[in-house]
N, C-alpha and C. Protein backbone atom coordinates (compact mmCIF):
# COMPACT_ATOMS: atom_id res chain seq x y z
N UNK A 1 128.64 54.08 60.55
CA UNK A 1 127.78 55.15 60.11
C UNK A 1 127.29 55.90 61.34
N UNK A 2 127.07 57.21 61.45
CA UNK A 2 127.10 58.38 62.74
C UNK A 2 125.75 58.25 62.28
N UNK A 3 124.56 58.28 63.66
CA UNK A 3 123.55 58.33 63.31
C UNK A 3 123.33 59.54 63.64
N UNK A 4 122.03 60.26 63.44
CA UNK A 4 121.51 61.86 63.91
C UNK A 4 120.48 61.63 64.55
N UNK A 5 119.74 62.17 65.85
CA UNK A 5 118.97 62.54 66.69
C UNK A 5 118.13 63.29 66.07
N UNK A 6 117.30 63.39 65.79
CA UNK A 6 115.99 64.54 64.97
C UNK A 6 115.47 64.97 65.77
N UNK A 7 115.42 64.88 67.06
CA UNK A 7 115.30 65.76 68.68
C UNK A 7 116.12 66.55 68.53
N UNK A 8 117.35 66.32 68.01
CA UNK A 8 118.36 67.68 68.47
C UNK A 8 118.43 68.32 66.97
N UNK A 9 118.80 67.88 66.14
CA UNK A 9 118.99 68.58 64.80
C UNK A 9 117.65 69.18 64.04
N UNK A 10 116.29 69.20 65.17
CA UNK A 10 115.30 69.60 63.99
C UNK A 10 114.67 70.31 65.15
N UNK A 11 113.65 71.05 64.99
CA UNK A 11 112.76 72.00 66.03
C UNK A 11 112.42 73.48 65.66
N UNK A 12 112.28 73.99 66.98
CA UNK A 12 111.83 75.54 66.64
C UNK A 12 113.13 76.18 66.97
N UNK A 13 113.03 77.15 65.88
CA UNK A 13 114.68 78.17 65.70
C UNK A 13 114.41 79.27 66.56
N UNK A 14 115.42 79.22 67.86
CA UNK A 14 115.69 80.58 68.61
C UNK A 14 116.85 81.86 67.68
N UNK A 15 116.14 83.17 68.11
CA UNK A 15 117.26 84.30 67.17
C UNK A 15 118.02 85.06 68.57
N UNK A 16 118.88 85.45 68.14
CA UNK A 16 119.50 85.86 69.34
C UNK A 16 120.24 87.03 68.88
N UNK A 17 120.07 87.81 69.55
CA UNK A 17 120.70 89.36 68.94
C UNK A 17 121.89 89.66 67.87
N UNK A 18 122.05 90.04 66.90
CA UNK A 18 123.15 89.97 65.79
C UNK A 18 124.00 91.08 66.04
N UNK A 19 122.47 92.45 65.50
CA UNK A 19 123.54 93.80 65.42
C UNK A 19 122.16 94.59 65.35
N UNK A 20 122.30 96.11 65.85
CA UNK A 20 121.53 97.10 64.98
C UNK A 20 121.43 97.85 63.55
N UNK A 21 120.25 97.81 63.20
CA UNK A 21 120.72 99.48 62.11
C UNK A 21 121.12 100.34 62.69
N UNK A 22 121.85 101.38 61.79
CA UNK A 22 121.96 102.57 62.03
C UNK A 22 120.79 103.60 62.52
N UNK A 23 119.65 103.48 62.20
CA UNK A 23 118.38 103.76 62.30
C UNK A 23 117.30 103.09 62.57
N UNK A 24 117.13 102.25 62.10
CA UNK A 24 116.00 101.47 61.77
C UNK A 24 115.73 100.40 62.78
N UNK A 25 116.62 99.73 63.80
CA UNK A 25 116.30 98.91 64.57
C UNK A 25 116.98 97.68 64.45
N UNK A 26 116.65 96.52 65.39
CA UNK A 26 117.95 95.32 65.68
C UNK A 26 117.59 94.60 64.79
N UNK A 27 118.75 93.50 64.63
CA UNK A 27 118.70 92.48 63.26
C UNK A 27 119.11 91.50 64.94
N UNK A 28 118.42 90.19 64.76
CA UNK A 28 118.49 88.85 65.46
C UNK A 28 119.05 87.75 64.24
N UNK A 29 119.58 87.03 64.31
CA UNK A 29 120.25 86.02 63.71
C UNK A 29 119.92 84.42 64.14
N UNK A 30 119.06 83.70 63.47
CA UNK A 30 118.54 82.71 63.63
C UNK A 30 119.73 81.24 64.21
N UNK A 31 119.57 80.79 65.19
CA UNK A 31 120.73 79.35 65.48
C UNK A 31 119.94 78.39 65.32
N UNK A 32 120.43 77.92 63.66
CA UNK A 32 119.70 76.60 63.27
C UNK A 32 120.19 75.53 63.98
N UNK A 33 119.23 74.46 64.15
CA UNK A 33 119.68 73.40 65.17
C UNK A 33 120.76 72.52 64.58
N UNK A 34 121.29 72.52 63.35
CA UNK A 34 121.83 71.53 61.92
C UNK A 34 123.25 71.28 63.13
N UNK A 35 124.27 70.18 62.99
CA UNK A 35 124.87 69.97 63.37
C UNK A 35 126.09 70.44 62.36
N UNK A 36 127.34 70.97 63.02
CA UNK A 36 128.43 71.61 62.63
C UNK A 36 129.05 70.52 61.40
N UNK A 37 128.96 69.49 61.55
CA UNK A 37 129.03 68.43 60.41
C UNK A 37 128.63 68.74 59.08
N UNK A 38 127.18 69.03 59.54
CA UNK A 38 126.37 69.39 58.06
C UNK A 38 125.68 70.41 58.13
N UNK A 39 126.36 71.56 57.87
CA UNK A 39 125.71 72.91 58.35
C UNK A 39 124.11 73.00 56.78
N UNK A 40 123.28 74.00 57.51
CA UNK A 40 122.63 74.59 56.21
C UNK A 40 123.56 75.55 55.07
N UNK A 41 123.01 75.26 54.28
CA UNK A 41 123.50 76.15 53.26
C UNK A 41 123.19 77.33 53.27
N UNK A 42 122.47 78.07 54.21
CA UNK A 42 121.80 79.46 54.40
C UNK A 42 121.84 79.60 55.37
N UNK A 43 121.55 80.82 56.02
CA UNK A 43 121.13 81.38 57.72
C UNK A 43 119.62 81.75 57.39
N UNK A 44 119.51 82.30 58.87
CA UNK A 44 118.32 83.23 58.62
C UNK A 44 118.53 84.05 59.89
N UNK A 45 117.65 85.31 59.43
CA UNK A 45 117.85 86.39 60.54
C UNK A 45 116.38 87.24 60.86
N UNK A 46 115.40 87.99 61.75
CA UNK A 46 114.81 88.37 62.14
C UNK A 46 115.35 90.02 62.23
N UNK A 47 114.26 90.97 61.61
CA UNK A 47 114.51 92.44 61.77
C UNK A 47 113.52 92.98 61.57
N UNK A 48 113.77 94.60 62.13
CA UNK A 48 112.70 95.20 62.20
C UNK A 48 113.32 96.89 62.13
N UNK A 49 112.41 97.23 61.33
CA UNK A 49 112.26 98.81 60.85
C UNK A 49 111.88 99.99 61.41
N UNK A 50 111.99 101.07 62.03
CA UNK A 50 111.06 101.32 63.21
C UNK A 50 110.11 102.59 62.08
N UNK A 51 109.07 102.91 62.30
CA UNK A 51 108.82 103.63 61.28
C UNK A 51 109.30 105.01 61.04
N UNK A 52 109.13 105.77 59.61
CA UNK A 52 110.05 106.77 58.97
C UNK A 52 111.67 106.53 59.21
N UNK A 53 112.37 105.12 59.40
CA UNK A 53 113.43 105.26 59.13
C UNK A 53 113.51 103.96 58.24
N UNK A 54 115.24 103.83 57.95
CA UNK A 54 115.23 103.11 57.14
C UNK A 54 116.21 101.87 57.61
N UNK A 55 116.67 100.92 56.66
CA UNK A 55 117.48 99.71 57.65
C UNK A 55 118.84 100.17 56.67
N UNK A 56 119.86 99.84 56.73
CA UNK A 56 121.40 99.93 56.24
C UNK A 56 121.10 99.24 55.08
N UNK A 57 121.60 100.38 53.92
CA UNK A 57 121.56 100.34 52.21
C UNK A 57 122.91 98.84 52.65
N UNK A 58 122.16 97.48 52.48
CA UNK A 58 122.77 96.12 52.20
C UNK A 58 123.65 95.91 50.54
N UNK A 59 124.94 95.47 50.60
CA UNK A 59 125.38 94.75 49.10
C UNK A 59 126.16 93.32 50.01
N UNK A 60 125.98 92.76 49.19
CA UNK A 60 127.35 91.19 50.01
C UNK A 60 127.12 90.75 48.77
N UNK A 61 128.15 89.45 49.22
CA UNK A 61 128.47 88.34 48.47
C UNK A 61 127.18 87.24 48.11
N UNK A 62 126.21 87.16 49.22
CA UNK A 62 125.13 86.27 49.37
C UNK A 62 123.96 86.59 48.30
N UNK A 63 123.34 85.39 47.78
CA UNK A 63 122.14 86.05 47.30
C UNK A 63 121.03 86.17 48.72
N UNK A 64 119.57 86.60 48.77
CA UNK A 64 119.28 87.09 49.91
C UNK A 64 117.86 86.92 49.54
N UNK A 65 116.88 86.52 50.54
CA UNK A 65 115.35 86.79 50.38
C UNK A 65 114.72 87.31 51.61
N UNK A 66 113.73 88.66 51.35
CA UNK A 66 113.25 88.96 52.40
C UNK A 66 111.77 88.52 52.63
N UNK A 67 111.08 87.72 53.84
CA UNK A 67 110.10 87.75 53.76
C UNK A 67 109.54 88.84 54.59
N UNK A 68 108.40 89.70 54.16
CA UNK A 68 108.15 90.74 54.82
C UNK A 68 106.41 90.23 56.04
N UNK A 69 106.96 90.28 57.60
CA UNK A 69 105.78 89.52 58.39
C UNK A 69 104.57 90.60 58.51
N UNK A 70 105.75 91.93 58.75
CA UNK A 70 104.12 92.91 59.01
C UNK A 70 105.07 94.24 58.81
N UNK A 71 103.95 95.22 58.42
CA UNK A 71 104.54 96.40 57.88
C UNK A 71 104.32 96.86 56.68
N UNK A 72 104.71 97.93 56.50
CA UNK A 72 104.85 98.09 54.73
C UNK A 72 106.23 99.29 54.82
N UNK A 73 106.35 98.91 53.42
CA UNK A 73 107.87 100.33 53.21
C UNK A 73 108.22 99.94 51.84
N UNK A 74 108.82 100.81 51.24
CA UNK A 74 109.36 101.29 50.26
C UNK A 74 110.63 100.83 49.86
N UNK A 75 110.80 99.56 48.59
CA UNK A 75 112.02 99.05 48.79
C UNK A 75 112.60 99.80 47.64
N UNK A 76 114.20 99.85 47.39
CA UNK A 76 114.85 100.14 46.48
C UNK A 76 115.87 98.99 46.41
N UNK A 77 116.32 98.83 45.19
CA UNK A 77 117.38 97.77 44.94
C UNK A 77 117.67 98.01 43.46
N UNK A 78 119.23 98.04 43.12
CA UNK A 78 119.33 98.07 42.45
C UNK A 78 119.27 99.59 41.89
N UNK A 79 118.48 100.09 40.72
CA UNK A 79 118.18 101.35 40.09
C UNK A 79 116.19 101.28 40.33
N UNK A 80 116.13 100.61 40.58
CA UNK A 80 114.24 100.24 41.11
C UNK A 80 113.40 100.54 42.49
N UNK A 81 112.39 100.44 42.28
CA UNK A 81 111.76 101.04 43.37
C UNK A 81 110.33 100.18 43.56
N UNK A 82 109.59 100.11 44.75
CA UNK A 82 108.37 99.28 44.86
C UNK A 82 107.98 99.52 46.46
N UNK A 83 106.89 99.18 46.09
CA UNK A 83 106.09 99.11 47.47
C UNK A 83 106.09 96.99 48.17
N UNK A 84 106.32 97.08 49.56
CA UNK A 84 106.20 95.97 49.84
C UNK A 84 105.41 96.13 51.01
N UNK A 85 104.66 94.48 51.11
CA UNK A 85 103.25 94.92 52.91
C UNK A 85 103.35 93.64 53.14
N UNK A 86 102.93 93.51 54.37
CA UNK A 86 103.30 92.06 54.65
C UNK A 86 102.43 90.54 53.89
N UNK A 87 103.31 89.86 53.89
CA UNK A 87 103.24 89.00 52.91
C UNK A 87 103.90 88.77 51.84
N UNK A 88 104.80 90.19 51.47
CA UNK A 88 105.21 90.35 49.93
C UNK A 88 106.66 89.35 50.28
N UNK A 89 107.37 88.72 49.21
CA UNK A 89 108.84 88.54 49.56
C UNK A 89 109.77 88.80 48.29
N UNK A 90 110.58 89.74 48.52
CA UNK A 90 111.87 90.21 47.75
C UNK A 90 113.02 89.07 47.70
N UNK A 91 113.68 89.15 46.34
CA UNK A 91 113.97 88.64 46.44
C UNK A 91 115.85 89.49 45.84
N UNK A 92 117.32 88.93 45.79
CA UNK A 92 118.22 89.81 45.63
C UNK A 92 119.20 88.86 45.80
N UNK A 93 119.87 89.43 43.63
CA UNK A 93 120.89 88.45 43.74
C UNK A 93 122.51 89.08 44.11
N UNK A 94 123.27 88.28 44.27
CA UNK A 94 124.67 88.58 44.93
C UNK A 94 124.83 89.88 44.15
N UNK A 95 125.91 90.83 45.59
CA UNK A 95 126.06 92.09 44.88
C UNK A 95 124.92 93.13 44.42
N UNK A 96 123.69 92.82 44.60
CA UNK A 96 122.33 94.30 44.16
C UNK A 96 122.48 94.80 45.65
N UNK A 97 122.50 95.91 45.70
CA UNK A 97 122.28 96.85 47.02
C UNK A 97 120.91 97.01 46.83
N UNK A 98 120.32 96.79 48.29
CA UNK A 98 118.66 96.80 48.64
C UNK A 98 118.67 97.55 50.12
N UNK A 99 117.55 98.10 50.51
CA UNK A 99 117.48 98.61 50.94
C UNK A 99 115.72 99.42 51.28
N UNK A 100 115.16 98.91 52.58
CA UNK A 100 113.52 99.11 52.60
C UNK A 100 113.62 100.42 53.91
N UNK A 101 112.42 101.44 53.10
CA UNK A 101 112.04 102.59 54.43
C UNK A 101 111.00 102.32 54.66
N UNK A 102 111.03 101.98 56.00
CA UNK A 102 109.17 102.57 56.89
C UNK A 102 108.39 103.40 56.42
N UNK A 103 107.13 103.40 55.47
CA UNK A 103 106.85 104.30 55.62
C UNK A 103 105.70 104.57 56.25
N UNK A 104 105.29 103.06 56.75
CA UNK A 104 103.86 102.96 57.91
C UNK A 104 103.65 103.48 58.92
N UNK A 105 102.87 103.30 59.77
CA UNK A 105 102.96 104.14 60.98
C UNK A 105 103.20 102.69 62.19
N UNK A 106 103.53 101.86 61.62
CA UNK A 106 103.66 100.35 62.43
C UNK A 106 105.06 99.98 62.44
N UNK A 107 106.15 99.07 63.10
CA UNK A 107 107.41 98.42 62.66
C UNK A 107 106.94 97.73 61.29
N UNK A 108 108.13 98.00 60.77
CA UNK A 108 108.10 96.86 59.46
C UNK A 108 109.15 95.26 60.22
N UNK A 109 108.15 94.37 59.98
CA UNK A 109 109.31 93.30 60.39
C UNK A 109 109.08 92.58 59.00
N UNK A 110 110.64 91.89 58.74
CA UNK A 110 111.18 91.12 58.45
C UNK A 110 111.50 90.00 58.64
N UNK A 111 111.91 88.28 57.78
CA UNK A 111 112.44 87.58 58.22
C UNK A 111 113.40 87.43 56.91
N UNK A 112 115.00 87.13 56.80
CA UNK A 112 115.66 87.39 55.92
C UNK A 112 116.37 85.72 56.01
N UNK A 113 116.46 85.07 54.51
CA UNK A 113 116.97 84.00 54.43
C UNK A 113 118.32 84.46 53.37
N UNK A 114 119.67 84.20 53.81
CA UNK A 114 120.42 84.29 52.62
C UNK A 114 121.19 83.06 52.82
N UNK A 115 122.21 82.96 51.52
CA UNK A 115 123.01 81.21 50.84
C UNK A 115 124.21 82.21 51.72
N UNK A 116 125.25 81.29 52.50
CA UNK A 116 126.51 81.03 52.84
C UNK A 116 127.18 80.87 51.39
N UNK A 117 128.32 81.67 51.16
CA UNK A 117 129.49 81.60 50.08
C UNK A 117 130.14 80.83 51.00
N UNK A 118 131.51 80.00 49.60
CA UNK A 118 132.49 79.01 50.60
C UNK A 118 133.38 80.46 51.32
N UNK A 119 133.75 79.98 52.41
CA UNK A 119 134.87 81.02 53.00
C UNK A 119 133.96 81.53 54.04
N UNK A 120 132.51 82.20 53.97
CA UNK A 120 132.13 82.79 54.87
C UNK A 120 131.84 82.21 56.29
């Protein structure tokens, strides 16, 4: 039986640069400590909005949750519309296109948890 280290497989999650929006500012991508053996069933990623713009109208395969840390903006998903401020968390199942605008005078940040499909 392979034992596990909980020094190495558990701790505080570093993000490390992913990609930008088109507008709106960088997305960081969380490196969970989980060992390649037994990955998580999810990622997580760190982003931010810069204000009056917006982040890239999102659809995938994943379902997706945003927790919103600070900010406020205007989400759409789907055919719907709402206000979100920090604290709020969205939530979006596989396939809804979502999509939040700044409309504060602050960054909107984000922390985004979505499920890994097999294949991805």
């Amino acid at each position: 039986m392979q034992s596990t280290n909980p020094a190495i497989t558990s701790g505080v999650v570093t993000f490390d640069h992913w990609y930008d929006f088109t507008e709106g500012g960088p997305v960081h991508r969380a490196l969970l400590p989980f060992p390649s053996t037994a990955p998580a069933p999810f990622e997580v990623a760190r982003w931010s909005v810069a204000p009056n713009t917006s982040n890239d109208l999102d659809v995938h395969r994943s379902r997706e949750v945003w927790i919103i840390v600070s900010g406020t903006g205007t989400l759409t998903f789907a055919d719907q519309t709402g206000v979100l401020r920090a604290g709020d968390v969205a939530a979006f199942d596989s396939r809804v296109p979502h999509q939040i605008r700044n409309d504060g005078p602050d960054p909107l940040v984000a922390i985004s948890v979505y499920w890994l499909q097999a294949g991805d």
